[in-house]
C-alpha atoms as a PDB file:
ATOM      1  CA  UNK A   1      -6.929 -37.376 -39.336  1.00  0.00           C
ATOM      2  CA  UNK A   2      -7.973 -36.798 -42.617  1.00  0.00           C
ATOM      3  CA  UNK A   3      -5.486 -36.029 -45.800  1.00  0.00           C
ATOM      4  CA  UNK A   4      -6.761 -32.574 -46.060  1.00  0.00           C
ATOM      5  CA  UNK A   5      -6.428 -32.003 -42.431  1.00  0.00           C
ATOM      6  CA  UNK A   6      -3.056 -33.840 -42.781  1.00  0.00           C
ATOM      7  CA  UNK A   7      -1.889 -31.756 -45.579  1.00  0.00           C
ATOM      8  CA  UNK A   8      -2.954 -28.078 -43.674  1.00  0.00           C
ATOM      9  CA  UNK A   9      -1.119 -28.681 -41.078  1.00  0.00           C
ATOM     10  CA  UNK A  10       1.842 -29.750 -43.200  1.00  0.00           C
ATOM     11  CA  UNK A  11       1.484 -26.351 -45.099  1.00  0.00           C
ATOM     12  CA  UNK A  12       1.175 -24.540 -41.377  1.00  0.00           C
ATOM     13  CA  UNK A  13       4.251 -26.178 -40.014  1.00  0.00           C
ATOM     14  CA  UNK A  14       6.133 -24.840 -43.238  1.00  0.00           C
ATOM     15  CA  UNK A  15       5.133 -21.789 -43.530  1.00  0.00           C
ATOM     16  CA  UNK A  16       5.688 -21.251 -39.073  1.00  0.00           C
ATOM     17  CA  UNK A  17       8.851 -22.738 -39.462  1.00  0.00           C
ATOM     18  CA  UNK A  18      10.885 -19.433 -39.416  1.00  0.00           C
ATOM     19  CA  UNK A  19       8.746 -18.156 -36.292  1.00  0.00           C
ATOM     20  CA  UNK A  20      10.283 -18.992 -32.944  1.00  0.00           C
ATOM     21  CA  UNK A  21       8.725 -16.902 -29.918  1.00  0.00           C
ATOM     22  CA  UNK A  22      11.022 -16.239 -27.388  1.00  0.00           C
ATOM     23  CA  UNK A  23       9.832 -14.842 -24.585  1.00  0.00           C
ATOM     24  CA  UNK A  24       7.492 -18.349 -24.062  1.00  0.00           C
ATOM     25  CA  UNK A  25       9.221 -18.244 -20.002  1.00  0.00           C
ATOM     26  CA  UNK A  26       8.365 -14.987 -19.355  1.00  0.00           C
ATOM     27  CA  UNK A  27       4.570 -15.532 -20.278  1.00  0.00           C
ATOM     28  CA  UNK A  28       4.061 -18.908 -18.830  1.00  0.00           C
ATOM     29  CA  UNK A  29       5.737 -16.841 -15.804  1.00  0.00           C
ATOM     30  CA  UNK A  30       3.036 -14.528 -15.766  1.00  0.00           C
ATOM     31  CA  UNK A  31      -0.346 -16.346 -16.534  1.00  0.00           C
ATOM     32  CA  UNK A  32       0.791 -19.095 -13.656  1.00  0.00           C
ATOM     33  CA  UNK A  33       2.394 -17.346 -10.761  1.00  0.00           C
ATOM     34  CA  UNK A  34       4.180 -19.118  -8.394  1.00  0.00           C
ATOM     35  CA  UNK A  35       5.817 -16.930  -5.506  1.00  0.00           C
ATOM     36  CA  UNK A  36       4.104 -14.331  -3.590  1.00  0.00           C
ATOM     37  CA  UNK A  37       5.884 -11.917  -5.815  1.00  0.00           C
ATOM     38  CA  UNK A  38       4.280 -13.062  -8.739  1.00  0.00           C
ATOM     39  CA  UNK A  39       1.129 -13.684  -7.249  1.00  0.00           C
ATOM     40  CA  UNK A  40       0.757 -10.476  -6.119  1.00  0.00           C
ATOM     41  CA  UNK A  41       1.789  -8.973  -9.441  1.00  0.00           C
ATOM     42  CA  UNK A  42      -0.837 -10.937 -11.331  1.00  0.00           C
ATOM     43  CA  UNK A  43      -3.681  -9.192  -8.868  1.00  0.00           C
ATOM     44  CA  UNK A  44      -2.311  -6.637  -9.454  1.00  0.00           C
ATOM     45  CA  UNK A  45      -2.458  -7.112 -13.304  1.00  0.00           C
ATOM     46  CA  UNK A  46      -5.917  -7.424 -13.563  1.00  0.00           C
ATOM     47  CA  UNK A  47      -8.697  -6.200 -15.730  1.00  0.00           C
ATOM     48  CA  UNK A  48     -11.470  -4.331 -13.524  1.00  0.00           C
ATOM     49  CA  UNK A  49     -14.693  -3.249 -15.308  1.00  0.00           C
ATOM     50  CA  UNK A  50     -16.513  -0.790 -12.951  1.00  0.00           C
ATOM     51  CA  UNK A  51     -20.211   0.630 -14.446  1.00  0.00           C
ATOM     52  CA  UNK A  52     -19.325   4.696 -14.534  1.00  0.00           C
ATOM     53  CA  UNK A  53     -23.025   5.599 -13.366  1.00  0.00           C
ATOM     54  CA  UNK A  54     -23.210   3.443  -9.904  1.00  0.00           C
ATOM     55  CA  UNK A  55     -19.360   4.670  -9.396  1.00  0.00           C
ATOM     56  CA  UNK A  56     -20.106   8.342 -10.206  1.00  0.00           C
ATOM     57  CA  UNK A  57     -23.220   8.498  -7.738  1.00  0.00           C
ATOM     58  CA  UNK A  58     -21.360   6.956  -5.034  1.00  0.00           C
ATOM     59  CA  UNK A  59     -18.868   9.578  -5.453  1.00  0.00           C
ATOM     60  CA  UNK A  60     -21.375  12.346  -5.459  1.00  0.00           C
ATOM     61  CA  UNK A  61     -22.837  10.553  -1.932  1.00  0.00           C
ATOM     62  CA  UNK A  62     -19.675  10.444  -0.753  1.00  0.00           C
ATOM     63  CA  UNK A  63     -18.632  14.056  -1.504  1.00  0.00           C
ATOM     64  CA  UNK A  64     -22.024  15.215  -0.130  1.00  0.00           C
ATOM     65  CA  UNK A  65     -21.305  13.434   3.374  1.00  0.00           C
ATOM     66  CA  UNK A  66     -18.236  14.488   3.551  1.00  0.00           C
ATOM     67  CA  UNK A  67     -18.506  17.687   2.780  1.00  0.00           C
ATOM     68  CA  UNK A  68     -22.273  19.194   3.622  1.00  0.00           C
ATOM     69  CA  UNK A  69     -21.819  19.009   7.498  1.00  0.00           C
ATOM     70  CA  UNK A  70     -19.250  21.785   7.103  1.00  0.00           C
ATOM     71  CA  UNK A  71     -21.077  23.869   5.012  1.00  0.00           C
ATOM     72  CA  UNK A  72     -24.572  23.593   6.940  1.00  0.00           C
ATOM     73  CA  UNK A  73     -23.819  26.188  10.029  1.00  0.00           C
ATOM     74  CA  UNK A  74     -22.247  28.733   7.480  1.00  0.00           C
ATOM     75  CA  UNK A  75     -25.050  31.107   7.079  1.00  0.00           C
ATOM     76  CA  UNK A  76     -25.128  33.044  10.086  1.00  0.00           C
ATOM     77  CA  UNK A  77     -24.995  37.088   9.340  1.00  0.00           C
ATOM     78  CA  UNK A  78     -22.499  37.103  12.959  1.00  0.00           C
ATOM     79  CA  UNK A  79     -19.150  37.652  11.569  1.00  0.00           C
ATOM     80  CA  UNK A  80     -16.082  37.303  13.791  1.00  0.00           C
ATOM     81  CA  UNK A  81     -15.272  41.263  14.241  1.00  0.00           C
ATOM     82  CA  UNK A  82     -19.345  41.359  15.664  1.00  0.00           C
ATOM     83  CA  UNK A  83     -18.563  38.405  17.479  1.00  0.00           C
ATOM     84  CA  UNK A  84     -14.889  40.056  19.367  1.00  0.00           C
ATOM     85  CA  UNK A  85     -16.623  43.502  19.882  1.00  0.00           C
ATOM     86  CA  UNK A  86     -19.690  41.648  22.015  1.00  0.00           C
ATOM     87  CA  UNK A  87     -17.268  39.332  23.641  1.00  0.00           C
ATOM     88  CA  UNK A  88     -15.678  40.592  27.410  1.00  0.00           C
ATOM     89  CA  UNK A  89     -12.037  40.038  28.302  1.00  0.00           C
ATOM     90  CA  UNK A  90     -11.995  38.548  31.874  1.00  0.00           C
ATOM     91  CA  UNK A  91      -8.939  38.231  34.095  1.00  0.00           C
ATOM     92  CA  UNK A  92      -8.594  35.636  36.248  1.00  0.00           C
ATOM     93  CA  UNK A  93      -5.457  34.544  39.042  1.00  0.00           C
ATOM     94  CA  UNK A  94      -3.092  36.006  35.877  1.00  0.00           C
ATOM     95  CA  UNK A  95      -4.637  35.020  32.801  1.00  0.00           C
ATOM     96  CA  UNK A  96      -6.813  36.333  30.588  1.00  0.00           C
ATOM     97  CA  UNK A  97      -9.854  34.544  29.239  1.00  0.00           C
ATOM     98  CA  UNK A  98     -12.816  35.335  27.088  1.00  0.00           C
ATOM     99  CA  UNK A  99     -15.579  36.140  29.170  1.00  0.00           C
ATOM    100  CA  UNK A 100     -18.161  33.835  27.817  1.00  0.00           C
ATOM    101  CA  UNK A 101     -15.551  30.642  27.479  1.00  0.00           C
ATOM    102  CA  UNK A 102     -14.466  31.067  31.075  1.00  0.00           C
ATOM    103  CA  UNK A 103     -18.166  31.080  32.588  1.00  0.00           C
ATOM    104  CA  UNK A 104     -19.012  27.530  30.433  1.00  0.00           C
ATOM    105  CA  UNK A 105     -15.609  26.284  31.989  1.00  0.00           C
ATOM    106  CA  UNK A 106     -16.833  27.384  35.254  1.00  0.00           C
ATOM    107  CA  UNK A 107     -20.302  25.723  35.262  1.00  0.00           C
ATOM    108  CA  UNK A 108     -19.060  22.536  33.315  1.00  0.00           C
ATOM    109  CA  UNK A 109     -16.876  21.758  36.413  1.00  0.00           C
ATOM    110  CA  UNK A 110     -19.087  23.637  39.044  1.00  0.00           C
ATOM    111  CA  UNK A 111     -21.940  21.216  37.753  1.00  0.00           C
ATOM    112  CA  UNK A 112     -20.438  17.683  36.160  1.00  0.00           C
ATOM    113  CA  UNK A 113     -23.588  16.056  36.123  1.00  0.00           C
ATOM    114  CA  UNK A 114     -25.072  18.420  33.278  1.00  0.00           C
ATOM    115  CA  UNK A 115     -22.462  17.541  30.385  1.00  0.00           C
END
């Protein structure tokens, strides 16, 4: 080395001297894990950089899949009161079934073969 270079790090060492850092274990600990523990902790630990546009549209997508199939059959003008004073009460062996619900029953198992 050279005397200037000599002589810095002279100056360095002198001026350090009164710093001592003291958690040196617990960082060594951390930047090379060794149990599962810590391995799992350092995953856990780090630094993700996601782009916000790509994430943001594939949350929209997401949202729209998810939540357009329910909305899609939710225009009809039949509300439920229309709906129960059309419908027919029907009594059958002891029990009472919708009229309409009980004649889909009956053909589904009076005819298997047409779903």
């Amino acid at each position: 080395m050279s005397e200037e270079r000599m002589e810095g790090k002279k100056q360095l060492e002198q001026e350090l001297a009164g710093l001592h850092f003291a958690s040196e274990d617990a960082v060594i600990g951390r930047s090379h894990p060794v149990t599962r523990k810590e391995r799992l902790l350092a995953l856990w630990n780090k630094e993700l950089e996601l782009p916000a546009v790509p994430v943001a549209i594939a949350g929209l997508l997401v949202a729209a899949f998810l939540f357009i199939p329910f909305t899609s059959g939710s225009t009809s003008s039949v509300t439920p009161e229309k709906l129960a004073a059309e419908r027919q009460w029907v009594q059958v062996a002891g029990n009472i079934y919708w009229q309409d619900v009980y004649e889909r029953m009956v053909n589904r198992y009076a005819h298997p073969d047409q779903g």
